[in-house]
N, C-alpha and C. Protein backbone atom coordinates (compact mmCIF):
# COMPACT_ATOMS: atom_id res chain seq x y z
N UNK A 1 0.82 -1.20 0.00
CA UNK A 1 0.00 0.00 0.00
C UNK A 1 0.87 1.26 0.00
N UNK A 2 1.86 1.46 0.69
CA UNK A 2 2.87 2.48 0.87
C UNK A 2 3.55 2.71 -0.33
N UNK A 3 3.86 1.38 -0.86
CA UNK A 3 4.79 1.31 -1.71
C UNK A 3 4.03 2.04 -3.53
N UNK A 4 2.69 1.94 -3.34
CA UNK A 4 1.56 2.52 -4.65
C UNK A 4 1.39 3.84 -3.98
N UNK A 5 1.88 4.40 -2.75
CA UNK A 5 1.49 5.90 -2.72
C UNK A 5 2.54 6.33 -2.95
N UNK A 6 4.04 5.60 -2.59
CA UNK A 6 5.28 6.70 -3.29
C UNK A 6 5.32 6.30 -4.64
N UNK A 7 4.89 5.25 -5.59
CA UNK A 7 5.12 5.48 -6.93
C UNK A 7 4.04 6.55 -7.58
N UNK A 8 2.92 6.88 -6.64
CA UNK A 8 2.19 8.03 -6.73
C UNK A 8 3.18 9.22 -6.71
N UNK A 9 3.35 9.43 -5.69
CA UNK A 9 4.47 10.72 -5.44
C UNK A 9 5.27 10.80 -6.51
N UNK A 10 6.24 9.83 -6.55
CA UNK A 10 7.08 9.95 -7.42
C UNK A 10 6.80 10.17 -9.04
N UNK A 11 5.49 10.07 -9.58
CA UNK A 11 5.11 10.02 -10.69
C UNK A 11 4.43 11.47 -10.91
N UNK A 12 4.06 11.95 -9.72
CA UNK A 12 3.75 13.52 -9.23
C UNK A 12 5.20 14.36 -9.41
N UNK A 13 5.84 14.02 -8.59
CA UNK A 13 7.20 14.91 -8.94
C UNK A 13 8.17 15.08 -10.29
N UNK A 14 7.58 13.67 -10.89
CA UNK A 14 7.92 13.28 -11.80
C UNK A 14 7.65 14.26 -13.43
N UNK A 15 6.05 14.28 -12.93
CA UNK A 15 5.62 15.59 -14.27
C UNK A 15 5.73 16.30 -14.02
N UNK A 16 5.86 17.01 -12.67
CA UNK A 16 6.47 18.70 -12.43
C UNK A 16 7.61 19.17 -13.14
N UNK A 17 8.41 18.18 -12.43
CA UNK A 17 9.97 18.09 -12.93
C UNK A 17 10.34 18.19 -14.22
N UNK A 18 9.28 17.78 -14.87
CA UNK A 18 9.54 17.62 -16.59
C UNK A 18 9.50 19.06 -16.73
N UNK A 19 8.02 19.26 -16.33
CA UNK A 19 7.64 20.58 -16.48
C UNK A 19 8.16 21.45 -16.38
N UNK A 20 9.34 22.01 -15.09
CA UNK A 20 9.59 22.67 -15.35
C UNK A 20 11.06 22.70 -16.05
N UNK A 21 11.83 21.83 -16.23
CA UNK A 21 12.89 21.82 -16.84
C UNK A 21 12.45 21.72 -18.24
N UNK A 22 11.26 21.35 -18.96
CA UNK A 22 10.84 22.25 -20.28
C UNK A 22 10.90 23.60 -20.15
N UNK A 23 10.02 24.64 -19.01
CA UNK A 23 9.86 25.84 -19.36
C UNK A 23 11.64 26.83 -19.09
N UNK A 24 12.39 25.65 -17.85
CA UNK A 24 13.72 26.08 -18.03
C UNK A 24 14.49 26.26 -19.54
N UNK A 25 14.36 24.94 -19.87
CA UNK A 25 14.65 25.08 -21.40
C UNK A 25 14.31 26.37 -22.10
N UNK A 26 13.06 26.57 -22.55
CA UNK A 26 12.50 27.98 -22.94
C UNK A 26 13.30 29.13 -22.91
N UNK A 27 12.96 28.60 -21.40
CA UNK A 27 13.58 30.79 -20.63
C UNK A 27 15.29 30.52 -21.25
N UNK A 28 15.85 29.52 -21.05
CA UNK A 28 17.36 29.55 -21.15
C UNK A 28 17.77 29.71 -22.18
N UNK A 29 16.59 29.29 -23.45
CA UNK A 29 17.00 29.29 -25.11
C UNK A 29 16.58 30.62 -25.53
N UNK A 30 15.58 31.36 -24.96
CA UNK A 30 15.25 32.53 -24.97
C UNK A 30 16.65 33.67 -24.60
N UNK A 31 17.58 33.61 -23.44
CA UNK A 31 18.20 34.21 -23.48
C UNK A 31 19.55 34.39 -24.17
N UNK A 32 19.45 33.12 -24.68
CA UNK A 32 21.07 32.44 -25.24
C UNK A 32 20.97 33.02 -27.06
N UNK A 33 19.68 32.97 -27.26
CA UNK A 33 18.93 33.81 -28.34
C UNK A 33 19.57 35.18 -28.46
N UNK A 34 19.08 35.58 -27.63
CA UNK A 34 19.28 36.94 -27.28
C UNK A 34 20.45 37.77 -27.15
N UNK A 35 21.04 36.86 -26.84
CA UNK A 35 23.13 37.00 -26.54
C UNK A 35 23.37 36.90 -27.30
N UNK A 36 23.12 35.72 -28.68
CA UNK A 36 23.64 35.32 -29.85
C UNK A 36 23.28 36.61 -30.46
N UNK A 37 21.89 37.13 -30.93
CA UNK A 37 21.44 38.23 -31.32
C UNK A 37 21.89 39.45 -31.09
N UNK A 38 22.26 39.88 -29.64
CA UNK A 38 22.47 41.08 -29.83
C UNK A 38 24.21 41.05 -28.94
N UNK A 39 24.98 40.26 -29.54
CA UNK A 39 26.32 40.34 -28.57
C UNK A 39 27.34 41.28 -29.85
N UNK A 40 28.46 41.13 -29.46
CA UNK A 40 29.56 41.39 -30.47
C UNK A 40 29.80 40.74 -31.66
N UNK A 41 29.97 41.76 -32.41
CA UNK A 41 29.89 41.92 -33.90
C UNK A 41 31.38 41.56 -34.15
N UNK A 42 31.92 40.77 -34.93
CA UNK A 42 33.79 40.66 -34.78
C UNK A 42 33.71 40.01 -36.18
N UNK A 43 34.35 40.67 -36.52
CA UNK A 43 34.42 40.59 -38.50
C UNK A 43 35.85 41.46 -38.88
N UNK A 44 36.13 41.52 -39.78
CA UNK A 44 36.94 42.45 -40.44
C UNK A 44 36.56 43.67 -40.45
N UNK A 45 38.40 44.38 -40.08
CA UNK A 45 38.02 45.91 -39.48
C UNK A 45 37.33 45.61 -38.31
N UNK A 46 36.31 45.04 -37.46
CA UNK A 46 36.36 45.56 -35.96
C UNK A 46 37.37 44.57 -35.54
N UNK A 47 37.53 45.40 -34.13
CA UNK A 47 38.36 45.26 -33.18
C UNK A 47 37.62 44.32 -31.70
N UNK A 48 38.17 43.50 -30.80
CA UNK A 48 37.35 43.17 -29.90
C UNK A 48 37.49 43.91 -28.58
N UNK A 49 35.85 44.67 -28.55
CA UNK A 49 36.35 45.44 -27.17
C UNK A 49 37.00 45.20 -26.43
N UNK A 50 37.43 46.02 -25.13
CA UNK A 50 38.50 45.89 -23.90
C UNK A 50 38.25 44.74 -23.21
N UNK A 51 37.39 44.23 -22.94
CA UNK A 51 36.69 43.41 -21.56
C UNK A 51 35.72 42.14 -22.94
N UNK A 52 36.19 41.65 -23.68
CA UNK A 52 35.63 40.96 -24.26
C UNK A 52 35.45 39.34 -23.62
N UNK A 53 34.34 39.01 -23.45
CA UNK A 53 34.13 37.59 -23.38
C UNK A 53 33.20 37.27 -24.28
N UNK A 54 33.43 35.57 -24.18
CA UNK A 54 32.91 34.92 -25.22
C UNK A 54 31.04 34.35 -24.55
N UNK A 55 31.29 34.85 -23.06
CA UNK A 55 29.87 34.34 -22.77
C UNK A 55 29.59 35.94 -22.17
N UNK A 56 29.12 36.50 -23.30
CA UNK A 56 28.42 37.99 -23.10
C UNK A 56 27.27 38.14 -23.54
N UNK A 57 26.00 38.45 -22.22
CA UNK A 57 25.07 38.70 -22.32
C UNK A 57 24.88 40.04 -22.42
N UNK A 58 23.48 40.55 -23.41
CA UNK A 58 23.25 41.67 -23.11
C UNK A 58 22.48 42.31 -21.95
N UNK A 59 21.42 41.23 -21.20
CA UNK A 59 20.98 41.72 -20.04
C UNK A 59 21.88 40.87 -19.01
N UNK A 60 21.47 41.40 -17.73
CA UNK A 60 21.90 40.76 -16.48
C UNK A 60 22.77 41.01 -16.03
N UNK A 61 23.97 40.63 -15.30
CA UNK A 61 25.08 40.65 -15.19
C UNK A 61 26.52 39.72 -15.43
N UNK A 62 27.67 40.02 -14.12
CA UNK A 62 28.61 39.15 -14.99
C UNK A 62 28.54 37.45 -14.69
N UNK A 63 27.29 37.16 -14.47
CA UNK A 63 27.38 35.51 -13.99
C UNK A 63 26.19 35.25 -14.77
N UNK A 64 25.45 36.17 -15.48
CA UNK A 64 24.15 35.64 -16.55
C UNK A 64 24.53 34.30 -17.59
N UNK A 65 26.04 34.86 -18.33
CA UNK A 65 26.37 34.02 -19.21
C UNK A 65 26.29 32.69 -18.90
N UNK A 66 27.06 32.66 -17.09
CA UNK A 66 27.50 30.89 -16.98
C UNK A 66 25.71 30.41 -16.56
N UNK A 67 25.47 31.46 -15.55
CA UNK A 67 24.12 30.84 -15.37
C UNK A 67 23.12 30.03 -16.71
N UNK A 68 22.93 31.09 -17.18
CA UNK A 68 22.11 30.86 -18.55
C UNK A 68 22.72 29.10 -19.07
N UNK A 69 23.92 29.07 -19.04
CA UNK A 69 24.52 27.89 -20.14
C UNK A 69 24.46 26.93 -19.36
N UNK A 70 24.88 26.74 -17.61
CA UNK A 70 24.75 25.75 -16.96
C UNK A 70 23.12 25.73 -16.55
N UNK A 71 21.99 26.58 -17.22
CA UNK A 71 20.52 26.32 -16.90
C UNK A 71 20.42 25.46 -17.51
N UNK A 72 20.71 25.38 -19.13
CA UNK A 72 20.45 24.74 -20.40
C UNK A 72 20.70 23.31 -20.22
N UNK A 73 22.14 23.25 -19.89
CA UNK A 73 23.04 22.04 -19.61
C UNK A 73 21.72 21.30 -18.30
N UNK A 74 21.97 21.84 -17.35
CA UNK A 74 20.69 21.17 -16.33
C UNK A 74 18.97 21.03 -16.93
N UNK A 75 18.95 22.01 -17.56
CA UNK A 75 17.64 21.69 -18.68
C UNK A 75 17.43 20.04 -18.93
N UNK A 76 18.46 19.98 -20.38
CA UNK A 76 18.20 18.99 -20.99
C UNK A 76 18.69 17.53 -20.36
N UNK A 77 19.08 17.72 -19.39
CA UNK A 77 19.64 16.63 -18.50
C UNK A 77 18.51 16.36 -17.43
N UNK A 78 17.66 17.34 -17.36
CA UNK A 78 16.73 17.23 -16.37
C UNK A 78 15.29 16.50 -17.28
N UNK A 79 15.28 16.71 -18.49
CA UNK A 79 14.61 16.79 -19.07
C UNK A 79 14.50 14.96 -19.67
N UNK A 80 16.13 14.52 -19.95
CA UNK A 80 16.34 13.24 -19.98
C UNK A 80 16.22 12.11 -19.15
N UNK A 81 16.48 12.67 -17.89
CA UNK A 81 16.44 12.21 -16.81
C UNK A 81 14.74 11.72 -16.50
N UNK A 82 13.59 12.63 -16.94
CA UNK A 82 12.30 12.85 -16.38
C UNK A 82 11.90 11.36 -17.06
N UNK A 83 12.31 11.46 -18.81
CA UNK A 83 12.07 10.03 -19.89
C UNK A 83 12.37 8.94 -19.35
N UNK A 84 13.53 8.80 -18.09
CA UNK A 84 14.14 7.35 -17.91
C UNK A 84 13.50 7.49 -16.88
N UNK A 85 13.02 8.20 -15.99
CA UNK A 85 12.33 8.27 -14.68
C UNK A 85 10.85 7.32 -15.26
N UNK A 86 10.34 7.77 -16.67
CA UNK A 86 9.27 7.38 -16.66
C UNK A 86 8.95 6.19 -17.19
N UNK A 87 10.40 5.70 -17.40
CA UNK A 87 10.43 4.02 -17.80
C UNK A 87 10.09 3.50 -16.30
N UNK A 88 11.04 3.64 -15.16
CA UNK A 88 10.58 3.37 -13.84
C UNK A 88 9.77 3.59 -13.20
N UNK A 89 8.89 4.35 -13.36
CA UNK A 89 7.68 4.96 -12.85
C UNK A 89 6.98 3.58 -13.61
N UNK A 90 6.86 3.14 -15.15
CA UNK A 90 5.56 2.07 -15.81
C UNK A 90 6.10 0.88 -14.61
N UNK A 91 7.11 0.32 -15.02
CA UNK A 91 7.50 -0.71 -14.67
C UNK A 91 7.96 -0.84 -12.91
N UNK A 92 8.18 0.15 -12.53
CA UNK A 92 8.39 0.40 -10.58
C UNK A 92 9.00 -1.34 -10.07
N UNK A 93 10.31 -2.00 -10.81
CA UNK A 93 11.05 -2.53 -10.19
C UNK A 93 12.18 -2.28 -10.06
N UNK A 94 12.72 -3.27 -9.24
CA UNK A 94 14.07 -2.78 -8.81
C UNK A 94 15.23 -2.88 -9.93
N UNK A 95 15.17 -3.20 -10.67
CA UNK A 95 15.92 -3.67 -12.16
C UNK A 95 15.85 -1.94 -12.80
N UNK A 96 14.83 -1.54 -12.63
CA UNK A 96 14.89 -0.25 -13.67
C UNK A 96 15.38 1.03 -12.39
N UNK A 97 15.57 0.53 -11.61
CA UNK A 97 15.38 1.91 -10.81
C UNK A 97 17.25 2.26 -10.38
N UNK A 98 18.09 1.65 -11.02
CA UNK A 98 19.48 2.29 -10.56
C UNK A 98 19.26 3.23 -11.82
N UNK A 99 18.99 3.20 -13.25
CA UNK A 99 19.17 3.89 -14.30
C UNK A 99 18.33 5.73 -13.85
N UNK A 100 17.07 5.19 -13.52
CA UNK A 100 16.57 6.81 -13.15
C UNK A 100 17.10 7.40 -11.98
N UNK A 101 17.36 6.59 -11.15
CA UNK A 101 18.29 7.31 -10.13
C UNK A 101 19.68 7.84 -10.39
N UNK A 102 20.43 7.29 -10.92
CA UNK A 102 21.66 7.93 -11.91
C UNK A 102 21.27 8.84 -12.30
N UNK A 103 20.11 8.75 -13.52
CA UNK A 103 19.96 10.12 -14.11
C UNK A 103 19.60 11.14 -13.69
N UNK A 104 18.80 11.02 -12.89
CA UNK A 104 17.99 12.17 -11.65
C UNK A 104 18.93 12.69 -10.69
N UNK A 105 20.25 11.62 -10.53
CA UNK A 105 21.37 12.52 -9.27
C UNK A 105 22.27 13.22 -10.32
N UNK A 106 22.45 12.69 -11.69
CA UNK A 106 23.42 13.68 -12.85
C UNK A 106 21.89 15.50 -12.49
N UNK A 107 20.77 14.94 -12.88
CA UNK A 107 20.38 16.20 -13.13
C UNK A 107 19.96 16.98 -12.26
N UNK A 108 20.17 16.59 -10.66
CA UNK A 108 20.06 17.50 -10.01
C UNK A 108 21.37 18.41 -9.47
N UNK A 109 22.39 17.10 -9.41
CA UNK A 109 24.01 17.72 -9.56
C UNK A 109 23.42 19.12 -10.30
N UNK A 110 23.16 19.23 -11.73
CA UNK A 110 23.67 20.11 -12.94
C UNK A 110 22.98 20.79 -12.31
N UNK A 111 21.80 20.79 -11.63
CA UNK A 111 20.64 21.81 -11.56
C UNK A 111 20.84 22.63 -9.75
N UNK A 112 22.34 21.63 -8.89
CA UNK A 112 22.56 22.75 -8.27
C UNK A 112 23.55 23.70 -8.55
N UNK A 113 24.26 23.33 -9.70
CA UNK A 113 25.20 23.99 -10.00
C UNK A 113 24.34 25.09 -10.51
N UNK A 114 23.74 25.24 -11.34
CA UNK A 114 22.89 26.54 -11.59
C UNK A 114 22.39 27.22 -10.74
N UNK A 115 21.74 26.19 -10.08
CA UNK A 115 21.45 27.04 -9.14
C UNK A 115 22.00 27.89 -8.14
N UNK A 116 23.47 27.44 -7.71
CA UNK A 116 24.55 28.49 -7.52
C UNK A 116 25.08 29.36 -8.36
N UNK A 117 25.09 29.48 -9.44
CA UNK A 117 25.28 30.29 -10.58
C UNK A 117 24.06 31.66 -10.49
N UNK A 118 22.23 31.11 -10.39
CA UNK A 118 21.91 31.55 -9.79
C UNK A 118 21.78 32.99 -8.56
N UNK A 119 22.32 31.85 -7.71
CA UNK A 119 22.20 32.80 -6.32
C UNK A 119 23.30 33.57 -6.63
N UNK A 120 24.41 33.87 -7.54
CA UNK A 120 25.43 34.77 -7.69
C UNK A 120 24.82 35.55 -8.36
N UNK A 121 24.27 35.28 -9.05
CA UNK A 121 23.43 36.37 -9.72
C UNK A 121 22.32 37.11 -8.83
N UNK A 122 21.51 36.86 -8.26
CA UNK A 122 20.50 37.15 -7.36
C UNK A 122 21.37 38.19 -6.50
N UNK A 123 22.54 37.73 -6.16
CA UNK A 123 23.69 38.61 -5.38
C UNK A 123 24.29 39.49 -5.68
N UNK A 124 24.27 39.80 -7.17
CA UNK A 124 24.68 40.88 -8.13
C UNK A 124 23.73 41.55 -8.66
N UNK A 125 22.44 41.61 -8.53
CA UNK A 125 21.31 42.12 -8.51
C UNK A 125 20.77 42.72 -10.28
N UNK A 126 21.57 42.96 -11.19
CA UNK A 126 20.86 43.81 -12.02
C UNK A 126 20.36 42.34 -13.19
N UNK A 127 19.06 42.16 -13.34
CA UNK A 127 18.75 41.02 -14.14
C UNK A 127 17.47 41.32 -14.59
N UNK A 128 16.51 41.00 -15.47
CA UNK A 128 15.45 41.27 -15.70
C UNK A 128 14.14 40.31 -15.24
N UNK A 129 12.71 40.25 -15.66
CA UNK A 129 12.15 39.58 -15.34
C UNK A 129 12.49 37.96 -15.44
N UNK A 130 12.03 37.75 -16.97
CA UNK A 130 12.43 36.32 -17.19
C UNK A 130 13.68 35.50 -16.82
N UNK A 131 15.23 36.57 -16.42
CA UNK A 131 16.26 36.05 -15.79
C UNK A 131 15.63 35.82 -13.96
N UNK A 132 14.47 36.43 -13.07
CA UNK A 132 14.30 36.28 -11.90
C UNK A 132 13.53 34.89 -11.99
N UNK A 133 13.05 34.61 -13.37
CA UNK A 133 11.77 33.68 -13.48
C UNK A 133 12.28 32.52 -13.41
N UNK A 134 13.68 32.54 -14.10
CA UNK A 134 14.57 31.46 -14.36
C UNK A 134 15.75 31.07 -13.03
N UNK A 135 15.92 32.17 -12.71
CA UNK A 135 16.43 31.50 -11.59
C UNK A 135 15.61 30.70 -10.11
N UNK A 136 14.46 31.66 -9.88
CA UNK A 136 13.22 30.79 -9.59
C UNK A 136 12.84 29.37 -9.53
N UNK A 137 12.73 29.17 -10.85
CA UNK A 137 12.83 27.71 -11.38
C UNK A 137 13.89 26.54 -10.72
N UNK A 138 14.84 27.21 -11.06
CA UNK A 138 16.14 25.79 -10.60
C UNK A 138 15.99 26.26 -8.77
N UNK A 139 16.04 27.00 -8.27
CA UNK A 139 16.04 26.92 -7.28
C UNK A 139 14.97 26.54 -6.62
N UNK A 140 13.29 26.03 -6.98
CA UNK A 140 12.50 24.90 -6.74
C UNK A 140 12.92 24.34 -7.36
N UNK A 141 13.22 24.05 -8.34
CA UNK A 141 14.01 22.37 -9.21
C UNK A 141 14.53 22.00 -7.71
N UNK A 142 15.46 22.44 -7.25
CA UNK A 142 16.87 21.75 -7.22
C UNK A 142 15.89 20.88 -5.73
N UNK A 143 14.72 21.20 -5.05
CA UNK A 143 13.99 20.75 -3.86
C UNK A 143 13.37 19.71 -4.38
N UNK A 144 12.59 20.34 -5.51
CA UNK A 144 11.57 19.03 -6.28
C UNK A 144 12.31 17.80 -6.71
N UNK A 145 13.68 17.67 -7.26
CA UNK A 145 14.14 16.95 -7.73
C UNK A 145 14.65 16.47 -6.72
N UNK A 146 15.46 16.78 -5.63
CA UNK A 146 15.82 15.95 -4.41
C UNK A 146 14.90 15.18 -3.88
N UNK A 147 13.26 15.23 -3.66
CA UNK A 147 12.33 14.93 -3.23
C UNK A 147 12.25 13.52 -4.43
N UNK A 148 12.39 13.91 -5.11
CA UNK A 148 11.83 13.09 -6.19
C UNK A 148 12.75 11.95 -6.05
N UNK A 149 13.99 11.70 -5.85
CA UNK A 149 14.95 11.09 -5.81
C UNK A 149 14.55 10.23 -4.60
N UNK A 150 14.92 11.06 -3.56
CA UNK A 150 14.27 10.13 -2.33
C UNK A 150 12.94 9.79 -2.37
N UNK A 151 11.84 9.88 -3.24
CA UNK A 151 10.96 9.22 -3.16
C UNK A 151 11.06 7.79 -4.04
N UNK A 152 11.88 7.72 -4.90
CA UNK A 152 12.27 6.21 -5.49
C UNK A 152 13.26 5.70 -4.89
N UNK A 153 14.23 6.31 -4.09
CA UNK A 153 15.08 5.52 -3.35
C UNK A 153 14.01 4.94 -2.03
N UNK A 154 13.18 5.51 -1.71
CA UNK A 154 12.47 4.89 -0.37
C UNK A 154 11.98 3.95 -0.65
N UNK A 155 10.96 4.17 -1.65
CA UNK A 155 10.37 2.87 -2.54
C UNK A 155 10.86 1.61 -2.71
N UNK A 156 12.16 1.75 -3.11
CA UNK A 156 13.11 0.72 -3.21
C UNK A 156 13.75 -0.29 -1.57
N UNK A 157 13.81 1.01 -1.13
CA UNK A 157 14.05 -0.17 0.71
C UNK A 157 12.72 -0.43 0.86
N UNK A 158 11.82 0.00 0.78
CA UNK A 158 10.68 -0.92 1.61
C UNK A 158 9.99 -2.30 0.80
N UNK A 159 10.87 -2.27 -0.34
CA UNK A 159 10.24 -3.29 -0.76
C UNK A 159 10.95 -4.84 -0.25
């Protein structure tokens, strides 16, 4: 009986998680867009400004770039992770459940690293909406997905 309410849970945390590491995706391709779009121009005849980097955003500040790229990176890893989660979620034995747990501890790893990327940013203050929206995100990710983890590792001892 216990054991059909955490593959409940876990199948709950399970579509959040997707969820929001899709709309992470979004916001992160949205800004990486945006950098690509409106960064430095370097062609013949120009010169590369003083302070040139190669991860230069036009909004935010100086930790947008890594943030933004380690969101993406935790994105699609979170996002892969949710697919193999949901092989274990049909089948809920012990045979399938080292693979989503691997993948779910790779994508929450990635997704605290952002999320410290994140809080440096939050700490440097100048960012816009959709950069507050996005950091938002991984920083419930990084709870939901721990939860989620220990709810298939519990599953697994009580059986």
């Amino acid at each position: 009986m216990a054991n059909q309410q955490l593959k409940s849970v876990a199948g709950l945390l399970l579509l959040l998680n997707f969820c929001m590491y899709v709309i992470v995706l979004g916001i992160g391709g949205w800004a990486m867009n945006r950098a690509i779009d409106h960064g430095f121009i370097i062609g013949p005849g120009f010169d590369l400004p003083a302070h040139f980097s190669p991860i230069y955003f036009p909004m935010g500040n100086a930790a947008t770039g890594f943030f933004v790229t380690f969101a993406l990176i935790a994105g699609v890893v979170g996002a892969a992770s949710a697919i193999s989660g949901i092989n274990h979620i049909r089948s809920w034995t012990a045979d399938s459940l080292p693979s989503a747990a691997a993948a779910a501890t790779v994508a929450w790893t990635l997704t605290l690293l952002a999320m410290g990327f994140a809080c440096k940013e939050i700490e440097l203050r100048i960012r816009n909406a959709r950069l507050r929206t996005l950091e938002a995100f991984l920083i419930i990710l990084s709870a939901t997905q721990l939860l989620y983890i220990a709810a298939i590792h519990s599953a697994a001892s009580r059986r």
